[in-house]
PDB file of N, CA and C in Angstrom:
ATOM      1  N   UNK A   1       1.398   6.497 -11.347  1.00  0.00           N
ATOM      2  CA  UNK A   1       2.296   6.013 -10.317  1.00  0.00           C
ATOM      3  C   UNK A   1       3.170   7.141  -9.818  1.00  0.00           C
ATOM      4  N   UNK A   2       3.563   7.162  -8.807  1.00  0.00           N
ATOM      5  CA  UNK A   2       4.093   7.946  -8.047  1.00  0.00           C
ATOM      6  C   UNK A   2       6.021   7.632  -7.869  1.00  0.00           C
ATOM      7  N   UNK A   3       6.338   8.404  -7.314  1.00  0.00           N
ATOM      8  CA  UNK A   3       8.123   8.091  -7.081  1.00  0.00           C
ATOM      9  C   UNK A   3       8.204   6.820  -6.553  1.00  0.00           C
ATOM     10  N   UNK A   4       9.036   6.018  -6.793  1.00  0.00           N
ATOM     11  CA  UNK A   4      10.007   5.040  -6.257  1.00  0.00           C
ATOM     12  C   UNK A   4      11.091   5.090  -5.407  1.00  0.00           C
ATOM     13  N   UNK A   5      11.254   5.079  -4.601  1.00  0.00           N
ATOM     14  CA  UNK A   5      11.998   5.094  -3.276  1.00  0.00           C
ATOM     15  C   UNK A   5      12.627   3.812  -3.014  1.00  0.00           C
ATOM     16  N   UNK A   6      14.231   3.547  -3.043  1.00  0.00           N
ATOM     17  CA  UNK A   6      14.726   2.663  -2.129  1.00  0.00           C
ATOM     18  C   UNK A   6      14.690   2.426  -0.962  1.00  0.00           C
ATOM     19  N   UNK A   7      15.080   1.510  -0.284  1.00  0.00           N
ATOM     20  CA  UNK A   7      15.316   1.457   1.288  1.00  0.00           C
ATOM     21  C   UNK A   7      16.707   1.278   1.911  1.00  0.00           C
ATOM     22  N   UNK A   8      16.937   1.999   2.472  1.00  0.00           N
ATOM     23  CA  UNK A   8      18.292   1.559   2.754  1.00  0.00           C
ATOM     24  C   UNK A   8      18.356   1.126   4.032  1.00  0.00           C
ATOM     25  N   UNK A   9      19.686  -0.010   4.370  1.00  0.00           N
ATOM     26  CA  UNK A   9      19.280  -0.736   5.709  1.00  0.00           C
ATOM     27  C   UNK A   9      20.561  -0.410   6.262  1.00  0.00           C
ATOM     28  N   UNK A  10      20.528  -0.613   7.489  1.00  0.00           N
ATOM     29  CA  UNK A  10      21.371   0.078   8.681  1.00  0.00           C
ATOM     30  C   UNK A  10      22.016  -1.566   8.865  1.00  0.00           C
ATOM     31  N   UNK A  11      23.107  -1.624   9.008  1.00  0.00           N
ATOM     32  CA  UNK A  11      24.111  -3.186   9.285  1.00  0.00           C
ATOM     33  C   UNK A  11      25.266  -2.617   9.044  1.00  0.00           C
ATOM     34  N   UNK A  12      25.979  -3.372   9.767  1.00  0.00           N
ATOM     35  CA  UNK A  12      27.596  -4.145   9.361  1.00  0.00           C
ATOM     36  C   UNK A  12      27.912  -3.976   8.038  1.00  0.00           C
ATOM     37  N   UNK A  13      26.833  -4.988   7.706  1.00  0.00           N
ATOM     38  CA  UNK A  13      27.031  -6.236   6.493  1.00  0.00           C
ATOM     39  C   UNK A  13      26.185  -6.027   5.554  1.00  0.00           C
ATOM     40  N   UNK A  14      26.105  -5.503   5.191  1.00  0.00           N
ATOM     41  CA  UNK A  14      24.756  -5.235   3.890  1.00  0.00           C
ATOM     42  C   UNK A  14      25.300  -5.871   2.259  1.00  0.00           C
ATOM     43  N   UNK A  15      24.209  -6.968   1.831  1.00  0.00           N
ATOM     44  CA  UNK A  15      24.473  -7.282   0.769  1.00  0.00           C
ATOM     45  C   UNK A  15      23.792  -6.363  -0.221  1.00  0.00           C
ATOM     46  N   UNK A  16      24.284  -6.085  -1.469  1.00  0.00           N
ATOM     47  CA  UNK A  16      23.577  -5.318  -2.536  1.00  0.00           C
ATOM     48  C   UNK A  16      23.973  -5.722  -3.785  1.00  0.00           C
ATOM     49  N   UNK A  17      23.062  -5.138  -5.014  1.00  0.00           N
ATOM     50  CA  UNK A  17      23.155  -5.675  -6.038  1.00  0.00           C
ATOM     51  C   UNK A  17      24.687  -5.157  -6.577  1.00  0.00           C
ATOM     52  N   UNK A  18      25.354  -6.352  -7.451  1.00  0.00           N
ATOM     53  CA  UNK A  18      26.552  -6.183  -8.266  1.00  0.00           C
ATOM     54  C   UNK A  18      26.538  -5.405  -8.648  1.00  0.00           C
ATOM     55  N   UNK A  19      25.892  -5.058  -9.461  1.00  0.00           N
ATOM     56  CA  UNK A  19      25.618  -3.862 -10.702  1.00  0.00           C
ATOM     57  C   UNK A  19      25.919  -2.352 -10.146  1.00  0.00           C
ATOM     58  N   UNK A  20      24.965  -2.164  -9.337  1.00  0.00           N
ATOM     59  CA  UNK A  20      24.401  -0.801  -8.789  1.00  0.00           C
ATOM     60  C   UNK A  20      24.522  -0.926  -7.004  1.00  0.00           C
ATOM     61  N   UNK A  21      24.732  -1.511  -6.488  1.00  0.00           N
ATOM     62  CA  UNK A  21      24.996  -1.447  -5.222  1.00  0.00           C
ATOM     63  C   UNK A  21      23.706  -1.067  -4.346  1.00  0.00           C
ATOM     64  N   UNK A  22      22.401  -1.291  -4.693  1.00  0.00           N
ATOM     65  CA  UNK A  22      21.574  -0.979  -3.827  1.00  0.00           C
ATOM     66  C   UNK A  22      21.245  -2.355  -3.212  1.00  0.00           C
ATOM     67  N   UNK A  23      21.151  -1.712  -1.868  1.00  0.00           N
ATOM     68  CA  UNK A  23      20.815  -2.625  -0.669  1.00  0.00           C
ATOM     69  C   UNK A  23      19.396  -3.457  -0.642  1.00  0.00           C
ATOM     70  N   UNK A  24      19.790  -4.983  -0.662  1.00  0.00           N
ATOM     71  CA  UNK A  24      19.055  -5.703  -0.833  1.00  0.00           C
ATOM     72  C   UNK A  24      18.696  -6.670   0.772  1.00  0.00           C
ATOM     73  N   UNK A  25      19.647  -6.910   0.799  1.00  0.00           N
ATOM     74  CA  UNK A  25      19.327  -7.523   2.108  1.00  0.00           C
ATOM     75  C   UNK A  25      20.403  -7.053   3.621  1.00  0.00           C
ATOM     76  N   UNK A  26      20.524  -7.781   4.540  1.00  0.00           N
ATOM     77  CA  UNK A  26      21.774  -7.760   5.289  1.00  0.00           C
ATOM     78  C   UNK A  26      22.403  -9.159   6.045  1.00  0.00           C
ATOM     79  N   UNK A  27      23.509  -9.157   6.225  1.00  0.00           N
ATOM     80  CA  UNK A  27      23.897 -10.556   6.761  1.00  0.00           C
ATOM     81  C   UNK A  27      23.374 -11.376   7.918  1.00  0.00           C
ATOM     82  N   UNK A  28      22.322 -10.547   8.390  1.00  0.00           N
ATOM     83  CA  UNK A  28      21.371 -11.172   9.902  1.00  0.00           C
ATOM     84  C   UNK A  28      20.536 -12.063   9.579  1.00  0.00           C
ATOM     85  N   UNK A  29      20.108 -11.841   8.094  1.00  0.00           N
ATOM     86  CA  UNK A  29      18.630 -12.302   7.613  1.00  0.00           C
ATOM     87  C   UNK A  29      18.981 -13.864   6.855  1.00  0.00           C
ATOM     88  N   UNK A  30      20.213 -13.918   6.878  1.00  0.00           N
ATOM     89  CA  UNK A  30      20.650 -15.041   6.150  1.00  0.00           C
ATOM     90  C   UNK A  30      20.072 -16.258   6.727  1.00  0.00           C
ATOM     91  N   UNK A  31      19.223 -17.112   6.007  1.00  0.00           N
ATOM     92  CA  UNK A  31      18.516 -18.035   7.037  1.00  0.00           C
ATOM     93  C   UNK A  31      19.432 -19.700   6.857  1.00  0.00           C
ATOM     94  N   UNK A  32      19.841 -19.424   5.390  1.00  0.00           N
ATOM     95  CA  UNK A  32      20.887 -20.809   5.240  1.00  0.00           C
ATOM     96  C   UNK A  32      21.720 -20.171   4.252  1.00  0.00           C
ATOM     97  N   UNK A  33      23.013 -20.907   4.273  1.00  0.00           N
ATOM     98  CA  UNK A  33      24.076 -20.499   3.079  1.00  0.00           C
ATOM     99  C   UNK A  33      24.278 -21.787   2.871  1.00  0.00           C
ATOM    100  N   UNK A  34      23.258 -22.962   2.273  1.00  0.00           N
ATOM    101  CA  UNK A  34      23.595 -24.161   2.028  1.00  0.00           C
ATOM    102  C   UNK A  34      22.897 -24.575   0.732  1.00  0.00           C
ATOM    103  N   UNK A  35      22.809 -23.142  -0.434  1.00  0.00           N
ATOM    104  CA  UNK A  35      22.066 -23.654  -1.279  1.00  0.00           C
ATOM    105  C   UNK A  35      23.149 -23.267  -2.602  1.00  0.00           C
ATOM    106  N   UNK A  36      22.471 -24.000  -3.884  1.00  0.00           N
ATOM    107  CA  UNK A  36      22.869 -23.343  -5.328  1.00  0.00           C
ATOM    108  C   UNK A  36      22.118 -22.705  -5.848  1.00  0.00           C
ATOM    109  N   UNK A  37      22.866 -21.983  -6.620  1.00  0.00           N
ATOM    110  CA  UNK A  37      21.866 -21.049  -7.720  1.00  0.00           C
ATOM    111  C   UNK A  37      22.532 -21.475  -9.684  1.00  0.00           C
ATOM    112  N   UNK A  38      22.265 -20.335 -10.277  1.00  0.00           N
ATOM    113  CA  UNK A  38      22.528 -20.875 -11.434  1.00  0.00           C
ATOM    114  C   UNK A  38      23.701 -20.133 -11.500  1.00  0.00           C
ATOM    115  N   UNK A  39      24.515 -19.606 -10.792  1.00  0.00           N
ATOM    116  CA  UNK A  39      25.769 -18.975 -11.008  1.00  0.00           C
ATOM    117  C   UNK A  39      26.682 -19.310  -9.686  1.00  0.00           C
ATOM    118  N   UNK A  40      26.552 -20.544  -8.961  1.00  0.00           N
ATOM    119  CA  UNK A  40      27.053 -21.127  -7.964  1.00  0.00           C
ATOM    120  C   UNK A  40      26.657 -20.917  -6.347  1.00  0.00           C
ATOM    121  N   UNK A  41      27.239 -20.320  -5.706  1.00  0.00           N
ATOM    122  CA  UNK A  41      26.476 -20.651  -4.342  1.00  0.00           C
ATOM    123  C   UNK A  41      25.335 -19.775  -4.047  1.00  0.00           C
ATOM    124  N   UNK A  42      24.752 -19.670  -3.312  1.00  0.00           N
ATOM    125  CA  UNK A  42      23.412 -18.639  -3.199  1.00  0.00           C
ATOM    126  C   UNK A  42      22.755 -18.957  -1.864  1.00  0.00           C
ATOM    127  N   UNK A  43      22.204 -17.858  -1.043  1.00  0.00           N
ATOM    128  CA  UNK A  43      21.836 -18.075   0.540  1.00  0.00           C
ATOM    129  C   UNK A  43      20.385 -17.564   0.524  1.00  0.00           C
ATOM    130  N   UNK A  44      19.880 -18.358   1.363  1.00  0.00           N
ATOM    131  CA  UNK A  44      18.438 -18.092   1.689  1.00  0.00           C
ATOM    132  C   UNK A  44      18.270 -17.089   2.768  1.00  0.00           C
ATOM    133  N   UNK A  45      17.141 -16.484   2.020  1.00  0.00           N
ATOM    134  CA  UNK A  45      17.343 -15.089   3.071  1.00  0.00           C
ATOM    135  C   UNK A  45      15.790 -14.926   3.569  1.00  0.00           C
ATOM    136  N   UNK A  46      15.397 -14.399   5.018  1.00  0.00           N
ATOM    137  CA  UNK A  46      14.277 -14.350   5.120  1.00  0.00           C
ATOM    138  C   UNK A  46      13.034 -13.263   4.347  1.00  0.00           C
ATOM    139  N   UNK A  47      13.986 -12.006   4.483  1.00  0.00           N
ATOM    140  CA  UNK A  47      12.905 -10.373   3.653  1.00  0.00           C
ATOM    141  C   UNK A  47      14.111 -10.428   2.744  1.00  0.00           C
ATOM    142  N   UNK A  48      14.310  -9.570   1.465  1.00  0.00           N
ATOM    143  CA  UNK A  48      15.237  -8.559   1.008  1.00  0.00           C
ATOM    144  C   UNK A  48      14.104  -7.661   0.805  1.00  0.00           C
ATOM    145  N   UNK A  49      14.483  -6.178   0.360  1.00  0.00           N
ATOM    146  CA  UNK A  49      14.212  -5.417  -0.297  1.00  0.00           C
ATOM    147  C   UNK A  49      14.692  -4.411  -1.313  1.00  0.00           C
ATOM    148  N   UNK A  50      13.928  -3.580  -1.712  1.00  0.00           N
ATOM    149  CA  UNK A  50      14.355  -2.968  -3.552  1.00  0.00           C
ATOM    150  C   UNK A  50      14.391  -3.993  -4.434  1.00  0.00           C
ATOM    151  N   UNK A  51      13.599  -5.217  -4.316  1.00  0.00           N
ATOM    152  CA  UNK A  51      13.440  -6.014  -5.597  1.00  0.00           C
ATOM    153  C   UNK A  51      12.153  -6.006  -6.326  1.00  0.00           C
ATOM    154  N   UNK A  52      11.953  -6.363  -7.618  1.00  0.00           N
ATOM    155  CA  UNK A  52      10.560  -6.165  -8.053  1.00  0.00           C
ATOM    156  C   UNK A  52      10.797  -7.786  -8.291  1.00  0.00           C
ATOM    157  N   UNK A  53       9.362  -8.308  -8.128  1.00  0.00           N
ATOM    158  CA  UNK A  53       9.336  -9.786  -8.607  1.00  0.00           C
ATOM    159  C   UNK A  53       8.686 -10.038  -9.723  1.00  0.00           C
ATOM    160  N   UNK A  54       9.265 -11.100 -10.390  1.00  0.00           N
ATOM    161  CA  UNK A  54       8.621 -11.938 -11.954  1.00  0.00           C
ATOM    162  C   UNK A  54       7.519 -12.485 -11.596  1.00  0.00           C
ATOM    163  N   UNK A  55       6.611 -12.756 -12.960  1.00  0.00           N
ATOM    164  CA  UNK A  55       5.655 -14.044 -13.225  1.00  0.00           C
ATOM    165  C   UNK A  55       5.714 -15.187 -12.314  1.00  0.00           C
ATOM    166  N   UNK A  56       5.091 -16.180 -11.587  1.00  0.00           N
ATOM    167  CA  UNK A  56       5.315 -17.344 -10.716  1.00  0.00           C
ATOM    168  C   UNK A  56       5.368 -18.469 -12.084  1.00  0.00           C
ATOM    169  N   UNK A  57       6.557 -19.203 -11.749  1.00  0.00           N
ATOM    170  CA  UNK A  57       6.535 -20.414 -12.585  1.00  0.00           C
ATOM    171  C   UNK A  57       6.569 -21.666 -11.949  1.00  0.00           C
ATOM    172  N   UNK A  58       6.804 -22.819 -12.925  1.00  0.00           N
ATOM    173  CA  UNK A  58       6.787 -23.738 -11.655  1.00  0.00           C
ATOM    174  C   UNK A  58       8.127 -24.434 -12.538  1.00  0.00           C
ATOM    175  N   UNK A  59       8.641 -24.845 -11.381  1.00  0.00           N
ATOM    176  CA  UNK A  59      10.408 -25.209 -11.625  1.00  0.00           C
ATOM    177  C   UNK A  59      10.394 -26.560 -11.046  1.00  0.00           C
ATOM    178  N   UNK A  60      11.003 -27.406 -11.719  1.00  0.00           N
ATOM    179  CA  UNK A  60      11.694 -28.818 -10.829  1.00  0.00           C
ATOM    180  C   UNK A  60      13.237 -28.458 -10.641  1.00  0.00           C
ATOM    181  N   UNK A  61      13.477 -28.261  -9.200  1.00  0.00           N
ATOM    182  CA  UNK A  61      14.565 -27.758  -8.847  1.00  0.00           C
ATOM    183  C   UNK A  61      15.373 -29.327  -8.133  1.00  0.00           C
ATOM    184  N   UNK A  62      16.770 -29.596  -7.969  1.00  0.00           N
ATOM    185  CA  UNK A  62      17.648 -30.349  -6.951  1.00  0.00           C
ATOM    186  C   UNK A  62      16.484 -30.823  -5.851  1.00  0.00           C
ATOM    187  N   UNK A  63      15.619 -30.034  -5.151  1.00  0.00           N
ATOM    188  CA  UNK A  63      14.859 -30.548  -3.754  1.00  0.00           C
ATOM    189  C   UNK A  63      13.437 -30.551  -4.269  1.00  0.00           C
ATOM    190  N   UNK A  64      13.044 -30.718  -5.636  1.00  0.00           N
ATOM    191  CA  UNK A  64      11.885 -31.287  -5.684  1.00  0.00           C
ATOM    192  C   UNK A  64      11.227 -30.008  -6.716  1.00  0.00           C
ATOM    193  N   UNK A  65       9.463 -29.923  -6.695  1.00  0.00           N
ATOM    194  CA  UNK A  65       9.069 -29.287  -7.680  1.00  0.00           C
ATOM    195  C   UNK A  65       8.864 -28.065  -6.439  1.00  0.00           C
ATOM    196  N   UNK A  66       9.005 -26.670  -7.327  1.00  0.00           N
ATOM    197  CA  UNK A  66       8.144 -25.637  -6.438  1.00  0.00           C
ATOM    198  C   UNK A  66       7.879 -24.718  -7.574  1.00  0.00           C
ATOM    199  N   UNK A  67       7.340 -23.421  -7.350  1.00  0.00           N
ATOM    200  CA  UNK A  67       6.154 -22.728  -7.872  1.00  0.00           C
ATOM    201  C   UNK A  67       7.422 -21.308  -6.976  1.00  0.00           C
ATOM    202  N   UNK A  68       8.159 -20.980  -8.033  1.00  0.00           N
ATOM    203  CA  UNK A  68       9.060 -19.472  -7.764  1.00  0.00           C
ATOM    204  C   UNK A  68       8.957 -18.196  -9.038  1.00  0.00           C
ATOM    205  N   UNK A  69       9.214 -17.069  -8.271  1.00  0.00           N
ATOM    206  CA  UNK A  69       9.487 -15.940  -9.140  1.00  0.00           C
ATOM    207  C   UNK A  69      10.421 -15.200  -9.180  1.00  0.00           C
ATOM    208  N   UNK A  70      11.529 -15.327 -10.149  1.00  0.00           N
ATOM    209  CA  UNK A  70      12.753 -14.421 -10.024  1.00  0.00           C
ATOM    210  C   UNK A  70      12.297 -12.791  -9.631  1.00  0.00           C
ATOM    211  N   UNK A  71      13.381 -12.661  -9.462  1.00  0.00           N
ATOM    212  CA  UNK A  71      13.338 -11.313  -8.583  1.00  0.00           C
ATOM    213  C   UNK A  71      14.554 -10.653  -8.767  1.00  0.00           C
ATOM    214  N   UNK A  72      14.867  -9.020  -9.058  1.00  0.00           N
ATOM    215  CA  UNK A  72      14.947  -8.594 -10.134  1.00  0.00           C
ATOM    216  C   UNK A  72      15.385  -7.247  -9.286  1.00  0.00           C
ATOM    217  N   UNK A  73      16.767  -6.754  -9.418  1.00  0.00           N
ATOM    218  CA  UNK A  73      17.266  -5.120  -8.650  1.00  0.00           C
ATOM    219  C   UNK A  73      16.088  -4.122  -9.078  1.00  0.00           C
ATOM    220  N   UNK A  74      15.703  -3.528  -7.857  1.00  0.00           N
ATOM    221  CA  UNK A  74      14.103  -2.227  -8.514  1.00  0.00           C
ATOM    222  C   UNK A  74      15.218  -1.251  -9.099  1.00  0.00           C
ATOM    223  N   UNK A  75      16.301  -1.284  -9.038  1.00  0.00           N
ATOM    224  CA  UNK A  75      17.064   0.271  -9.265  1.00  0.00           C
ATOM    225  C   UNK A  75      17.709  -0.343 -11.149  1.00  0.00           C
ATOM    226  N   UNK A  76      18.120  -1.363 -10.764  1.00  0.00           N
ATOM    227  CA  UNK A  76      18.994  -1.480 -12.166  1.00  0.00           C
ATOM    228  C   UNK A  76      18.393  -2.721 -12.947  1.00  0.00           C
ATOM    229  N   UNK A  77      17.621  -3.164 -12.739  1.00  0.00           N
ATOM    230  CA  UNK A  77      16.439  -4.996 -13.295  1.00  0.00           C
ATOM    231  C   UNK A  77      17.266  -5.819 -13.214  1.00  0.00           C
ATOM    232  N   UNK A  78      18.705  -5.596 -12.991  1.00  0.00           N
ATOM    233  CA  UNK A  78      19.310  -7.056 -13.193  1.00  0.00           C
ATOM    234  C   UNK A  78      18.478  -7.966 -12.237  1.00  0.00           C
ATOM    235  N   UNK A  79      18.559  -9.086 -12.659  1.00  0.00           N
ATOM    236  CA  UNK A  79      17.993 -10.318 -11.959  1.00  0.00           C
ATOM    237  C   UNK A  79      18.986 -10.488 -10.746  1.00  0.00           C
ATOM    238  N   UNK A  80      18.595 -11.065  -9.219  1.00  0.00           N
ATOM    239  CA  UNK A  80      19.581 -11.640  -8.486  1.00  0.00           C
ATOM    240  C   UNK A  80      19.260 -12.538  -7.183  1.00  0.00           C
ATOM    241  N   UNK A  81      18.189 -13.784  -8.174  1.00  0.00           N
ATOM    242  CA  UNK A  81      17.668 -14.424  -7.649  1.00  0.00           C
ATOM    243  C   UNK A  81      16.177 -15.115  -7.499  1.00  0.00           C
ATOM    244  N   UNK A  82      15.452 -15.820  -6.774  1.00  0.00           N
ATOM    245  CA  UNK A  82      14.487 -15.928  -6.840  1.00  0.00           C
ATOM    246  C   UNK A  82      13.500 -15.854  -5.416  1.00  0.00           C
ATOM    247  N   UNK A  83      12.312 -15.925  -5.581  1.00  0.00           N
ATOM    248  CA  UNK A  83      11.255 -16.438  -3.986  1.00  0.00           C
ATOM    249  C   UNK A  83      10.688 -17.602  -4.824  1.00  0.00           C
ATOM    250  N   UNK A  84      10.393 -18.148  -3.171  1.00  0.00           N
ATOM    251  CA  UNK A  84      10.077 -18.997  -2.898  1.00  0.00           C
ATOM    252  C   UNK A  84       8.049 -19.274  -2.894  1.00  0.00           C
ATOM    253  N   UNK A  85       7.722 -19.134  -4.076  1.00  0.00           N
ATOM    254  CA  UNK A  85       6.206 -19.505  -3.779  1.00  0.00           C
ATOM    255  C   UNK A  85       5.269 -19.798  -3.173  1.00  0.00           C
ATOM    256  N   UNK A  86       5.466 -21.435  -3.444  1.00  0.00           N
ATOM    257  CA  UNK A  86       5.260 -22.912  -3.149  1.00  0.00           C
ATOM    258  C   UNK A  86       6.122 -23.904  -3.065  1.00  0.00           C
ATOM    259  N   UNK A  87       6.104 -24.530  -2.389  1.00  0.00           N
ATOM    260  CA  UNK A  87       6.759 -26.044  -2.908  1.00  0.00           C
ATOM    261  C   UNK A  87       5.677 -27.161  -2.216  1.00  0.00           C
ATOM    262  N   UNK A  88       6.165 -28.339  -2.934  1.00  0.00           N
ATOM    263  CA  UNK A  88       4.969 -29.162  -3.176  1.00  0.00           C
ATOM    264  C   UNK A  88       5.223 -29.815  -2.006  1.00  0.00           C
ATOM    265  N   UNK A  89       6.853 -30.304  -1.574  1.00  0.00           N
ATOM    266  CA  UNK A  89       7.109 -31.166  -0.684  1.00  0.00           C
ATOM    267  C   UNK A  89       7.211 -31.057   0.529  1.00  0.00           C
ATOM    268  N   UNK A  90       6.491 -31.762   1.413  1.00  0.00           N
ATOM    269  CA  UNK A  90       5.856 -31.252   2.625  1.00  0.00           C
ATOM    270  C   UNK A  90       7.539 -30.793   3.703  1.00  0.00           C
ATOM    271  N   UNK A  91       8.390 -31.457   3.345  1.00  0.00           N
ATOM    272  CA  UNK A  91       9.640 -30.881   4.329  1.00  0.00           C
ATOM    273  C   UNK A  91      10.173 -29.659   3.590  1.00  0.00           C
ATOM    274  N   UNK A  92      10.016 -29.303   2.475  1.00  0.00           N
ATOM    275  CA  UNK A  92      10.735 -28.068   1.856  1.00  0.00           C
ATOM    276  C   UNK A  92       9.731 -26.991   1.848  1.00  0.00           C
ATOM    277  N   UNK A  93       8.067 -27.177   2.599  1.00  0.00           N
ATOM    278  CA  UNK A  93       7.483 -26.143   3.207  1.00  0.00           C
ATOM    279  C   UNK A  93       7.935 -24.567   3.262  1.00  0.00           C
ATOM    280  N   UNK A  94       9.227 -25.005   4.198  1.00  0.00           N
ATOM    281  CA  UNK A  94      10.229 -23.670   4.919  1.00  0.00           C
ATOM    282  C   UNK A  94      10.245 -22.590   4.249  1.00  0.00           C
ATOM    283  N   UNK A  95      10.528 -22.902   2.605  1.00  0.00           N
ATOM    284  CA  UNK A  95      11.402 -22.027   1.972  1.00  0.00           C
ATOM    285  C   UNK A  95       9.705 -20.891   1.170  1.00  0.00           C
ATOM    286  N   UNK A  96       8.651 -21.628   1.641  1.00  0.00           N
ATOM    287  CA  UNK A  96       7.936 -20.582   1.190  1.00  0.00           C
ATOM    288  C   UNK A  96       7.820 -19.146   1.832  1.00  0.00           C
ATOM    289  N   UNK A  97       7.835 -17.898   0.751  1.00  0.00           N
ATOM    290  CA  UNK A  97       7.448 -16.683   1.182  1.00  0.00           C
ATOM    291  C   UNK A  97       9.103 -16.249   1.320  1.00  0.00           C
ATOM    292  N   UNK A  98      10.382 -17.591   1.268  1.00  0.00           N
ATOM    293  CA  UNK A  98      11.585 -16.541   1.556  1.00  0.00           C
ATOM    294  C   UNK A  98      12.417 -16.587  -0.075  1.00  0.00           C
ATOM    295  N   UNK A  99      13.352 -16.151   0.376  1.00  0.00           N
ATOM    296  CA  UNK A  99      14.223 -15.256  -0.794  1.00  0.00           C
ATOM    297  C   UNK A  99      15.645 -15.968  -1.224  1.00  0.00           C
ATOM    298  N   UNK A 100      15.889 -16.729  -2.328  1.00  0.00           N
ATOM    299  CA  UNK A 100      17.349 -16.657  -2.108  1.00  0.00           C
ATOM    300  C   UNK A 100      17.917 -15.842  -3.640  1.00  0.00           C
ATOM    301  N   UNK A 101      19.223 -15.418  -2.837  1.00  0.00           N
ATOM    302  CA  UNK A 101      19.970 -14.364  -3.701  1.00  0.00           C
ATOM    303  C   UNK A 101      21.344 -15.246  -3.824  1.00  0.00           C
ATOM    304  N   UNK A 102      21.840 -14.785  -5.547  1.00  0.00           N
ATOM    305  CA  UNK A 102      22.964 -15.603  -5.428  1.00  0.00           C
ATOM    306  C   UNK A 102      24.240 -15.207  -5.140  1.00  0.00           C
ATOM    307  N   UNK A 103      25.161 -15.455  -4.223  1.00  0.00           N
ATOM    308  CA  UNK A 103      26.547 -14.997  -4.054  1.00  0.00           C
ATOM    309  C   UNK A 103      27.380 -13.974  -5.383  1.00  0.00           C
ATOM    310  N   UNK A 104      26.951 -14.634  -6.108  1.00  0.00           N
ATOM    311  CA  UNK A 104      28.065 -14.070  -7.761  1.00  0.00           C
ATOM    312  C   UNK A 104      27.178 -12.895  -8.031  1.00  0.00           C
ATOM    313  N   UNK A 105      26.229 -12.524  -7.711  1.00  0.00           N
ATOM    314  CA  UNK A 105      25.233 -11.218  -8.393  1.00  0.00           C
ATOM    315  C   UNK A 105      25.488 -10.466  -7.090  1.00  0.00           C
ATOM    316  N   UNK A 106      25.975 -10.675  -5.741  1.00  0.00           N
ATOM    317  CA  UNK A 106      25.535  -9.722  -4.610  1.00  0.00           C
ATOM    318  C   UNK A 106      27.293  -9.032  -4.507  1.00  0.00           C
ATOM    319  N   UNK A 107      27.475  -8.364  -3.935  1.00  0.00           N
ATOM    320  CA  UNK A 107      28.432  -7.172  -3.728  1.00  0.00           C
ATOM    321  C   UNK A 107      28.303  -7.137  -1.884  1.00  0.00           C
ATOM    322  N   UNK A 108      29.306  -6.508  -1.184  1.00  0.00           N
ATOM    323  CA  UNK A 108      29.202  -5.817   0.168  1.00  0.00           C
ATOM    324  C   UNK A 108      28.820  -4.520   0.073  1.00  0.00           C
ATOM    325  N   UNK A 109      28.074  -3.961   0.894  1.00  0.00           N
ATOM    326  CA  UNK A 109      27.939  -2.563   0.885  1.00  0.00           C
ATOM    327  C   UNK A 109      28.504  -1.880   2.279  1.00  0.00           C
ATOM    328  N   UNK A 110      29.151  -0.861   2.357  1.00  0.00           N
ATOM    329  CA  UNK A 110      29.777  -0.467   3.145  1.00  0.00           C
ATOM    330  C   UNK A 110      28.476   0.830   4.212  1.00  0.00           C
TER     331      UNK A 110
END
């Protein structure tokens, strides 16, 4: 394997990991801020990047069953969040292929 390279994103608003501050997403991509996580609020995001993703499991979550993989800072592993798989239920479709990150793990980046 070869070097690992972050990405860094050009915004305002750039969210990044607590820990280490690398840029994960930015505040454009935010597709809802109407969800929970396991450390309180958490927003659905369409891309992030610099994350490596987990194993797919399958979870019975608040909106039904889906098929997610936590997802994990590439720079520091903390965890800070999950994707969206599958889900089984034909209106919660949406959330496949996107990202949510939770408020309490993300930081501003300047």
């Amino acid at each position: 394997m070869g070097l690992s390279y972050n990405t860094y994103l050009k915004s305002d608003r750039i969210y990044g990991c607590k820990n280490c501050k690398t840029h994960l997403s930015n505040h454009d991509g935010i597709i809802s801020r109407n969800f929970r996580g396991q450390h309180g609020k958490a927003y659905l995001f369409d891309q992030v990047v610099n994350v490596t993703e987990g194993e797919p499991n399958e979870r019975n979550m608040t909106t039904g069953r889906h098929i997610v993989r936590d997802i994990a800072c590439k720079q520091c592993g903390d965890t800070v969040g999950w994707k969206y798989d599958k889900a089984y239920e034909k209106q919660e479709e949406y959330k496949e292929g996107k990202f949510i990150l939770e408020a309490e793990l993300l930081c501003h980046v300047n």
